[in-house]
C-alpha atoms as a PDB file:
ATOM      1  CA  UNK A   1     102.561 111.998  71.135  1.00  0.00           C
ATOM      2  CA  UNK A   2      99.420 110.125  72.700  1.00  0.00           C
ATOM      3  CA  UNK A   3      98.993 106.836  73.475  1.00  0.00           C
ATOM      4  CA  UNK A   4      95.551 105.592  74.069  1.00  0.00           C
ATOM      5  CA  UNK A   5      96.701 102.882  76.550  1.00  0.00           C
ATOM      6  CA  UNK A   6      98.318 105.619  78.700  1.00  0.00           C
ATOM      7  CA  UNK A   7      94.862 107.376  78.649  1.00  0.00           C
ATOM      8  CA  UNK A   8      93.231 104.162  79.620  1.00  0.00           C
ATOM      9  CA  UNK A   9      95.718 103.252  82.285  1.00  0.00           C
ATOM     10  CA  UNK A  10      95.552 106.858  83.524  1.00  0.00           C
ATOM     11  CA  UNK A  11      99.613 106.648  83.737  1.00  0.00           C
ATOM     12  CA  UNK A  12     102.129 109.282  82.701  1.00  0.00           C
ATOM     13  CA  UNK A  13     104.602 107.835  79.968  1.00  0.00           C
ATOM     14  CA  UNK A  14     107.482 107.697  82.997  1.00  0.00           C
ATOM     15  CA  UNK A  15     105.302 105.604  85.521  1.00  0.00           C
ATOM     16  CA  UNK A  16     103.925 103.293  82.721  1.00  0.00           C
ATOM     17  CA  UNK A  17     107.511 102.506  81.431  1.00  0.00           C
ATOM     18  CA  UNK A  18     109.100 102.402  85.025  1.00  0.00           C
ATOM     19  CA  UNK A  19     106.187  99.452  85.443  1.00  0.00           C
ATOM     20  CA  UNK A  20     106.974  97.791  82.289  1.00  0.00           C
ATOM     21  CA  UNK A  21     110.077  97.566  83.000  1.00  0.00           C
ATOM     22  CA  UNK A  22     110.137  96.218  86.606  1.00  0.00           C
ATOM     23  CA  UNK A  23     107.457  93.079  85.112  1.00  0.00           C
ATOM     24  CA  UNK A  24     109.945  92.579  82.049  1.00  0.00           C
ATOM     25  CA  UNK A  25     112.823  91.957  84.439  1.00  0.00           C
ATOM     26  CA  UNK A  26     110.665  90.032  86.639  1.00  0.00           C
ATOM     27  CA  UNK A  27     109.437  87.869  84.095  1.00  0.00           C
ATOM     28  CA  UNK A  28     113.070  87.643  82.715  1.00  0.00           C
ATOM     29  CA  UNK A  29     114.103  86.261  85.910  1.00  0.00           C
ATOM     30  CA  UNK A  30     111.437  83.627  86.179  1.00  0.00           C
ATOM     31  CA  UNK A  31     112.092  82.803  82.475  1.00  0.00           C
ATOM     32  CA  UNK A  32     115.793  81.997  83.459  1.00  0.00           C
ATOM     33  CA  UNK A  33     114.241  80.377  86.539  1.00  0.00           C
ATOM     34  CA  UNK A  34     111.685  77.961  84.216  1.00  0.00           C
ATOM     35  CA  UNK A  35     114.831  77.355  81.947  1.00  0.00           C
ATOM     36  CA  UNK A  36     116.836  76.085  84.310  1.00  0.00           C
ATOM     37  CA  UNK A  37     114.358  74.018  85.690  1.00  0.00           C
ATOM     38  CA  UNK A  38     113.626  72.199  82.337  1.00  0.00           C
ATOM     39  CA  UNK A  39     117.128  71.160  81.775  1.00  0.00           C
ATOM     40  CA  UNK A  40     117.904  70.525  85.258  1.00  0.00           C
ATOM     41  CA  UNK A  41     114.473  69.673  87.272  1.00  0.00           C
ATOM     42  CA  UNK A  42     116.008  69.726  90.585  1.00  0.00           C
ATOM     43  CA  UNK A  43     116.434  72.936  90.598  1.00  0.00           C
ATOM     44  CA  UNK A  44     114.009  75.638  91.197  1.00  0.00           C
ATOM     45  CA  UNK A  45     111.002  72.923  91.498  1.00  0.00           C
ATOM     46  CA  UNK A  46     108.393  75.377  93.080  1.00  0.00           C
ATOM     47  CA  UNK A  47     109.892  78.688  92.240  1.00  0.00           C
ATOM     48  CA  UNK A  48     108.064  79.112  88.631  1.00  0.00           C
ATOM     49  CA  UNK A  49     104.483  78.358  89.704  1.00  0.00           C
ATOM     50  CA  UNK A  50     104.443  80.573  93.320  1.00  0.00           C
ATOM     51  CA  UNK A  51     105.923  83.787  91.678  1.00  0.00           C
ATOM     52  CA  UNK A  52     102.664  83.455  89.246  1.00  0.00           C
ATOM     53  CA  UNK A  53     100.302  82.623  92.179  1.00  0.00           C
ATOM     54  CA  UNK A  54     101.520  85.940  93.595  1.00  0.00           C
ATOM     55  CA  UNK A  55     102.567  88.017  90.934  1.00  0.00           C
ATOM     56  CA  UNK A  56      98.321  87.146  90.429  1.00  0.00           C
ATOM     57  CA  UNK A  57      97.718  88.333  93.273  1.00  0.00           C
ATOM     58  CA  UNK A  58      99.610  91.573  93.211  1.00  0.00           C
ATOM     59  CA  UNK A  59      98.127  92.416  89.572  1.00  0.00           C
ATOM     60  CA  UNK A  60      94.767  91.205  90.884  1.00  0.00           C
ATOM     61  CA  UNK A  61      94.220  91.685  94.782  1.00  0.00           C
ATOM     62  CA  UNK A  62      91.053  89.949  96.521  1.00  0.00           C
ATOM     63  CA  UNK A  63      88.428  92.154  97.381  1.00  0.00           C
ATOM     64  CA  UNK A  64      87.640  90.313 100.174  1.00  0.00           C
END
């Protein structure tokens, strides 16, 4: 089976899902993490918004 994406990415099917799968829990976590800051705002004020300032930076380094 081919998957243009994989082709694209230049990824075997193994590293691509291994990938996926480390940003799904990630972004599981920080779901759980924006969650619990809605119902109780005390907790986990700054968590949400620096995991995406780095999690942009990781998926798209300076080129300083």
């Amino acid at each position: 089976m081919k998957f243009k994406h994989l082709e694209e990415t230049g990824y075997t099917y193994g590293q691509h899902f291994r990938i996926s799968i480390r940003w799904a829990t990630r972004m599981l976590v920080l779901s759980t993490a924006a969650f619990t800051h809605a119902v109780w705002p005390d907790f986990f004020s700054r968590t949400v918004s620096s995991k995406i300032k780095e999690y942009n930076e990781e998926i798209n380094p300076r080129k300083d």
